[in-house]
N, C-alpha and C. Protein backbone atom coordinates (compact mmCIF):
# COMPACT_ATOMS: atom_id res chain seq x y z
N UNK A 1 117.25 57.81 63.09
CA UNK A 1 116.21 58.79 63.37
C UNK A 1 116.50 60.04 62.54
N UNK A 2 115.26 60.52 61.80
CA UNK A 2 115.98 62.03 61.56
C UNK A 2 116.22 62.88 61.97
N UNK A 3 117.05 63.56 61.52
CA UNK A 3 117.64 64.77 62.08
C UNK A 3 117.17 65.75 62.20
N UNK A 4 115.67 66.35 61.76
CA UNK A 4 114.16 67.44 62.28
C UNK A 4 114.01 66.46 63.64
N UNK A 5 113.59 65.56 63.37
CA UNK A 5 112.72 64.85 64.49
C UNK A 5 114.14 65.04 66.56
N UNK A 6 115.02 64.93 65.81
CA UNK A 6 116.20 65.20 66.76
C UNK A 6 116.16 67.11 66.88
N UNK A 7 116.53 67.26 65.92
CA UNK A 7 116.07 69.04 66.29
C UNK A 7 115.45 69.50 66.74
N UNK A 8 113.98 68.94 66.37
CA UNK A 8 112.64 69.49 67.03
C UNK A 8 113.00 68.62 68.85
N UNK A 9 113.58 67.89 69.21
CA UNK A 9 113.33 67.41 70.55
C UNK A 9 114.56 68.17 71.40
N UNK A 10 115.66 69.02 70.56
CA UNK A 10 116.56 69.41 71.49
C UNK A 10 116.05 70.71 71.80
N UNK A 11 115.13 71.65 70.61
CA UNK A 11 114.46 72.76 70.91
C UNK A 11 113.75 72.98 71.94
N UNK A 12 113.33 71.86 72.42
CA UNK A 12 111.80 71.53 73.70
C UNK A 12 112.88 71.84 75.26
N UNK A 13 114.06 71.84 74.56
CA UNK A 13 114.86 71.64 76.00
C UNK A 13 115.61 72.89 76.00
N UNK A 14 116.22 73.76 74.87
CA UNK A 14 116.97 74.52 75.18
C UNK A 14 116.31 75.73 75.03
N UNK A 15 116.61 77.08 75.32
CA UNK A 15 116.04 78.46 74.85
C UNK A 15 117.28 79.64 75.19
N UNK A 16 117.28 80.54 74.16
CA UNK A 16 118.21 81.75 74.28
C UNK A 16 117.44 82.77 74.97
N UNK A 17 118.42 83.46 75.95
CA UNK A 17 118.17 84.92 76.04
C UNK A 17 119.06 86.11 75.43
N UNK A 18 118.45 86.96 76.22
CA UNK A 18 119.43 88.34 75.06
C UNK A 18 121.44 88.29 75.95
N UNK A 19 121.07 87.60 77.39
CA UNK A 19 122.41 87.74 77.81
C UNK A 19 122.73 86.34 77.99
N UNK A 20 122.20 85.12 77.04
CA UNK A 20 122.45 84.19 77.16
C UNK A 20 121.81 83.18 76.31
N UNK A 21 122.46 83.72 74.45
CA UNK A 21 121.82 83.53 73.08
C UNK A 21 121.84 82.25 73.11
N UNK A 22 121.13 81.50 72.11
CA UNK A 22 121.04 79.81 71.23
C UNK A 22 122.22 80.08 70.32
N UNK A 23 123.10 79.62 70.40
CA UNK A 23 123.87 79.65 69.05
C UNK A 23 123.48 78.76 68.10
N UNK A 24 122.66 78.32 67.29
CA UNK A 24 122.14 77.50 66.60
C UNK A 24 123.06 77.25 65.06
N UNK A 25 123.56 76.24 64.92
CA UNK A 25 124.36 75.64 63.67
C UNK A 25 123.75 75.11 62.50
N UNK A 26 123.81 75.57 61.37
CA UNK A 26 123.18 74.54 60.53
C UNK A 26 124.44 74.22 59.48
N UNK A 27 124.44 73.20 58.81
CA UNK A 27 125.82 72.53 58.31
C UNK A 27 124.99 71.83 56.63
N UNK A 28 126.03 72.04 55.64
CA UNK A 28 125.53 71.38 55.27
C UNK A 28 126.60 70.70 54.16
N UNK A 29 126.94 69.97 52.89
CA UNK A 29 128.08 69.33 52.47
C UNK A 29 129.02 70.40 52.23
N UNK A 30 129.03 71.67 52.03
CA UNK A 30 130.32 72.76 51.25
C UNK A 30 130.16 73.82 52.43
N UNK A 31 129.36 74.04 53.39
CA UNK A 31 129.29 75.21 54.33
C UNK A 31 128.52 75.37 55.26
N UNK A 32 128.77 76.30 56.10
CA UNK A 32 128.64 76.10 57.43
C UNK A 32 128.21 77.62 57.79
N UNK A 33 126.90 77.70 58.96
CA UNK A 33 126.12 78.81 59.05
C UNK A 33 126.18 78.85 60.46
N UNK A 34 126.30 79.88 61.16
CA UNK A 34 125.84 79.75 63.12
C UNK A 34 125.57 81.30 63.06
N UNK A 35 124.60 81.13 63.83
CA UNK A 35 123.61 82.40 64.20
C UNK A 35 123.40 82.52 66.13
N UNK A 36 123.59 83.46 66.16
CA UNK A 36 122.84 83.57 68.02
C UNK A 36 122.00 84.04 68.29
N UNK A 37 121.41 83.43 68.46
CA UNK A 37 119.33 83.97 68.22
C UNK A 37 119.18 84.16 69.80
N UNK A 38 118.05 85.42 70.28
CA UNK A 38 117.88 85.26 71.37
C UNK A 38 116.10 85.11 70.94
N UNK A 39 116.02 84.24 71.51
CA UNK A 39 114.44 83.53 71.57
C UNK A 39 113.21 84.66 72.64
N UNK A 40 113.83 84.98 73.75
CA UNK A 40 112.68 85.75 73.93
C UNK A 40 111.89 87.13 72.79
N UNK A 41 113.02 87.29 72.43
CA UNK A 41 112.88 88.93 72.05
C UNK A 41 112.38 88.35 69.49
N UNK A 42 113.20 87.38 69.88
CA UNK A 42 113.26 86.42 68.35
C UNK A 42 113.69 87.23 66.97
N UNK A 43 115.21 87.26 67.45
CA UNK A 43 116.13 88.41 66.84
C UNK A 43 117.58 87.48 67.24
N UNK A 44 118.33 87.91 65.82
CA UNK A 44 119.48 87.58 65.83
C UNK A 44 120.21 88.72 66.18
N UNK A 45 121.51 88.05 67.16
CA UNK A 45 122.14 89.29 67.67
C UNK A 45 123.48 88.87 66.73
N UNK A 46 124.02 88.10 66.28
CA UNK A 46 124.97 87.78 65.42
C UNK A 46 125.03 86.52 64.69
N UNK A 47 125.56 86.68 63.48
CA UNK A 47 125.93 85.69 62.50
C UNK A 47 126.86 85.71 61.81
N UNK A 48 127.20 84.11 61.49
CA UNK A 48 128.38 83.93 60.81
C UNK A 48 128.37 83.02 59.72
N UNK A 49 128.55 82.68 58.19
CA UNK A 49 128.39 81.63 57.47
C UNK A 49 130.11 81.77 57.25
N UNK A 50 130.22 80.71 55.90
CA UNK A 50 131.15 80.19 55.18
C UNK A 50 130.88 80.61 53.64
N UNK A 51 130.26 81.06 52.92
CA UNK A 51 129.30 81.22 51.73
C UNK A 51 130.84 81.62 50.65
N UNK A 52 131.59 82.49 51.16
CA UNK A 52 132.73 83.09 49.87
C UNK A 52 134.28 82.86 50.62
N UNK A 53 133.96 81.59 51.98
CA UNK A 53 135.36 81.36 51.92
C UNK A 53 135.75 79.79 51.11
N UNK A 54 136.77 79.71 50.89
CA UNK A 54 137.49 78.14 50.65
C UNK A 54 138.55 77.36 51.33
N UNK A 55 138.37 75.80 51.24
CA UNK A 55 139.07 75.48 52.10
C UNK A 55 138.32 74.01 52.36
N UNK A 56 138.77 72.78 53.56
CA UNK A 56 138.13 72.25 53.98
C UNK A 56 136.58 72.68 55.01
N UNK A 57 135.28 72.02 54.90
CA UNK A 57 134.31 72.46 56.21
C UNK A 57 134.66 72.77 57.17
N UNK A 58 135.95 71.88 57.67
CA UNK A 58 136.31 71.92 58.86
C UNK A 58 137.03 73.50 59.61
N UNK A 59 137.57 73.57 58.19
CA UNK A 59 138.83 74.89 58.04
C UNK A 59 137.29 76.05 58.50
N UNK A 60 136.91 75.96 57.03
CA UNK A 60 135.55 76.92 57.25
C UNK A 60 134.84 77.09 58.46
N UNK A 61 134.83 76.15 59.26
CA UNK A 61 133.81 76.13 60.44
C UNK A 61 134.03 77.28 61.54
N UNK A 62 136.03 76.33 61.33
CA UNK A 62 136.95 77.30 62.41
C UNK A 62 136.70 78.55 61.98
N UNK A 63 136.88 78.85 60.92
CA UNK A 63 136.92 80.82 61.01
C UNK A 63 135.67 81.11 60.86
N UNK A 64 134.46 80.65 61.07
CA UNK A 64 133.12 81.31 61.06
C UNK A 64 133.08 81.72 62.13
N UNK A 65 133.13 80.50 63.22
CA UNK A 65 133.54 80.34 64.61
C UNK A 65 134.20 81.35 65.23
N UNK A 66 134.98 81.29 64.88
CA UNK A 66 136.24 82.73 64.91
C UNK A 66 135.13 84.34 64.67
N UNK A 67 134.45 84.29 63.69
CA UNK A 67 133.71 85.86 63.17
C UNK A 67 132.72 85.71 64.30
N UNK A 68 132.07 85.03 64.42
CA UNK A 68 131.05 85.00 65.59
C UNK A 68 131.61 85.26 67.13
N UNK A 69 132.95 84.49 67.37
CA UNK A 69 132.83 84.77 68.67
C UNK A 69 133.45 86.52 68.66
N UNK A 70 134.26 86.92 67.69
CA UNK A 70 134.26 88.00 67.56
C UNK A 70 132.62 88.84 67.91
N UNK A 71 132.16 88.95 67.08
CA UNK A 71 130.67 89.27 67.00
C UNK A 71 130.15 89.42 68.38
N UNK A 72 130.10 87.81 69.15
CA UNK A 72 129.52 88.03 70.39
C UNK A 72 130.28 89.06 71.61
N UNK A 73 131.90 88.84 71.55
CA UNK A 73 132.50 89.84 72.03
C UNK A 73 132.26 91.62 72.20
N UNK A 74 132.03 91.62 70.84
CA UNK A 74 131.77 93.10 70.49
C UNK A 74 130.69 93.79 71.17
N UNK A 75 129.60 92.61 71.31
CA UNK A 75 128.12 92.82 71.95
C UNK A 75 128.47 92.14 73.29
N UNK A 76 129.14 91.78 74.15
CA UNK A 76 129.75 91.76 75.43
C UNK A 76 128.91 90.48 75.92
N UNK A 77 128.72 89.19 75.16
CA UNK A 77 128.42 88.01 75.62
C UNK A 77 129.08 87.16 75.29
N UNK A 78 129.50 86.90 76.71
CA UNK A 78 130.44 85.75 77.34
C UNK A 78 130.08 84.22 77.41
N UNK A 79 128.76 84.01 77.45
CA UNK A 79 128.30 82.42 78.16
C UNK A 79 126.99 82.79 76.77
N UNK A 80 126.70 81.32 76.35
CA UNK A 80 125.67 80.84 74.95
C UNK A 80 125.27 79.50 75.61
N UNK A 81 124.42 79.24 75.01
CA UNK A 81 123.98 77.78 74.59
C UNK A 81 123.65 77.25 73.40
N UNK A 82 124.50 75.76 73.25
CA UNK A 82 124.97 75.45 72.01
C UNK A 82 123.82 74.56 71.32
N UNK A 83 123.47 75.00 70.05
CA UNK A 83 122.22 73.99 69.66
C UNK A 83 122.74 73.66 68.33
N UNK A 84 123.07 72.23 68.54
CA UNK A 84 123.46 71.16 67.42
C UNK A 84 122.73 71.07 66.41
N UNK A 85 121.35 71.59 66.63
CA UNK A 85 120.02 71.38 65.52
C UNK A 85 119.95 69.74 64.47
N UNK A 86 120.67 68.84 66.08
CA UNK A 86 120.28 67.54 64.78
C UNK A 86 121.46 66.80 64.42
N UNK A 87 122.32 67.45 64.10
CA UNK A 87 123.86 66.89 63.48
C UNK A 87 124.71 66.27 64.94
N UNK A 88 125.06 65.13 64.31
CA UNK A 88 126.30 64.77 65.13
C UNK A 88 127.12 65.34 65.78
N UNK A 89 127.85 65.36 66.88
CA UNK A 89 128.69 66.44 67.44
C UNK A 89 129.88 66.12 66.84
N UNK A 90 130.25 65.89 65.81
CA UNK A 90 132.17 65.25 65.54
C UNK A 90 132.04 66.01 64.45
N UNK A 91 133.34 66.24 63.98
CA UNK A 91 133.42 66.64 62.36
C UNK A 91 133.19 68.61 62.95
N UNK A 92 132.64 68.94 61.58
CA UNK A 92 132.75 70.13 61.75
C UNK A 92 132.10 71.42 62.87
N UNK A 93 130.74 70.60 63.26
CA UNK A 93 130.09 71.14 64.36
C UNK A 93 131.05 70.88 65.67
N UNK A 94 131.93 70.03 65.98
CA UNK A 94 132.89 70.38 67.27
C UNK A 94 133.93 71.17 66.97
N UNK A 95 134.44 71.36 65.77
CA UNK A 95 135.48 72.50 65.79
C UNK A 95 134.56 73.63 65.61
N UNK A 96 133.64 73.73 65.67
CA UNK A 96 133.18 75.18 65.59
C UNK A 96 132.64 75.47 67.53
N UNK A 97 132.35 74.26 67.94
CA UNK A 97 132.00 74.48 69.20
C UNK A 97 133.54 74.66 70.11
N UNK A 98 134.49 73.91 70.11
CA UNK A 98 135.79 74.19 70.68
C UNK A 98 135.99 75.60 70.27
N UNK A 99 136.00 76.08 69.26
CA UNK A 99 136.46 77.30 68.74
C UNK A 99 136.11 78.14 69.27
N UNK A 100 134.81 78.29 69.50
CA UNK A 100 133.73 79.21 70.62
C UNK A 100 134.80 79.53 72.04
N UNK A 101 134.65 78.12 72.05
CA UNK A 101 135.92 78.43 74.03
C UNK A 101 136.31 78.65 73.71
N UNK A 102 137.81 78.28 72.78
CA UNK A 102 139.11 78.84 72.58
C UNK A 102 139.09 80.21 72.76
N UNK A 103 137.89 80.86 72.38
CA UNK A 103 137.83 82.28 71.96
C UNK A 103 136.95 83.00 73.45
N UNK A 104 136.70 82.20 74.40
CA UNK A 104 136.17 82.86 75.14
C UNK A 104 134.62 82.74 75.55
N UNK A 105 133.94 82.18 74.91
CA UNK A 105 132.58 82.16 74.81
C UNK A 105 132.10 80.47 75.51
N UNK A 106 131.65 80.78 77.01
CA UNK A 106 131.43 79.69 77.53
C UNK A 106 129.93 78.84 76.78
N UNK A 107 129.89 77.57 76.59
CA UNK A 107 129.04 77.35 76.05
C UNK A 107 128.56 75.76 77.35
């Protein structure tokens, strides 16, 4: 199945608020993007890519992961909901989602 057609059906189910953002992932072969969109208001309250680091995706994921949950900290949100937008959960989208907890950010 593709992976819009999977995106578009997890969107129907999930939604951000301002005290309880979408963290939405997009991935792609060299780098890795997560944003926390709050959907009512339809504004990003933080973001994080990979664009000028190096390393494995995986490596990359972790420290995006890392700038964001920073990010959400700073702006004092604790609990997200995690939107895969499509991609498999293994590989680099779960170390960026573990990373989130590690750091505090219930998802």
């Amino acid at each position: 199945m593709s992976r819009l057609i999977i995106k578009k059906r997890i969107r129907y189910k999930i939604s951000g608020t301002a005290r309880r953002p979408r963290i939405a992932i997009f991935r792609s072969l060299h780098n890795i993007a997560l944003q926390a969109i709050d959907d009512n208001s339809q504004r990003t309250i933080a973001s994080s890519h990979t664009l000028k680091r190096s390393g494995s995706l995986c490596e990359k994921a972790k420290a995006a992961s890392e700038d964001l949950a920073k990010q959400l900290q700073e702006n004092k949100i604790s609990t997200a909901v995690f939107d895969r937008s499509g991609f498999a959960y293994h590989g680099a989208v779960e170390i960026a989602a573990q990373t989130l907890r590690e750091k505090g950010i219930t998802l």
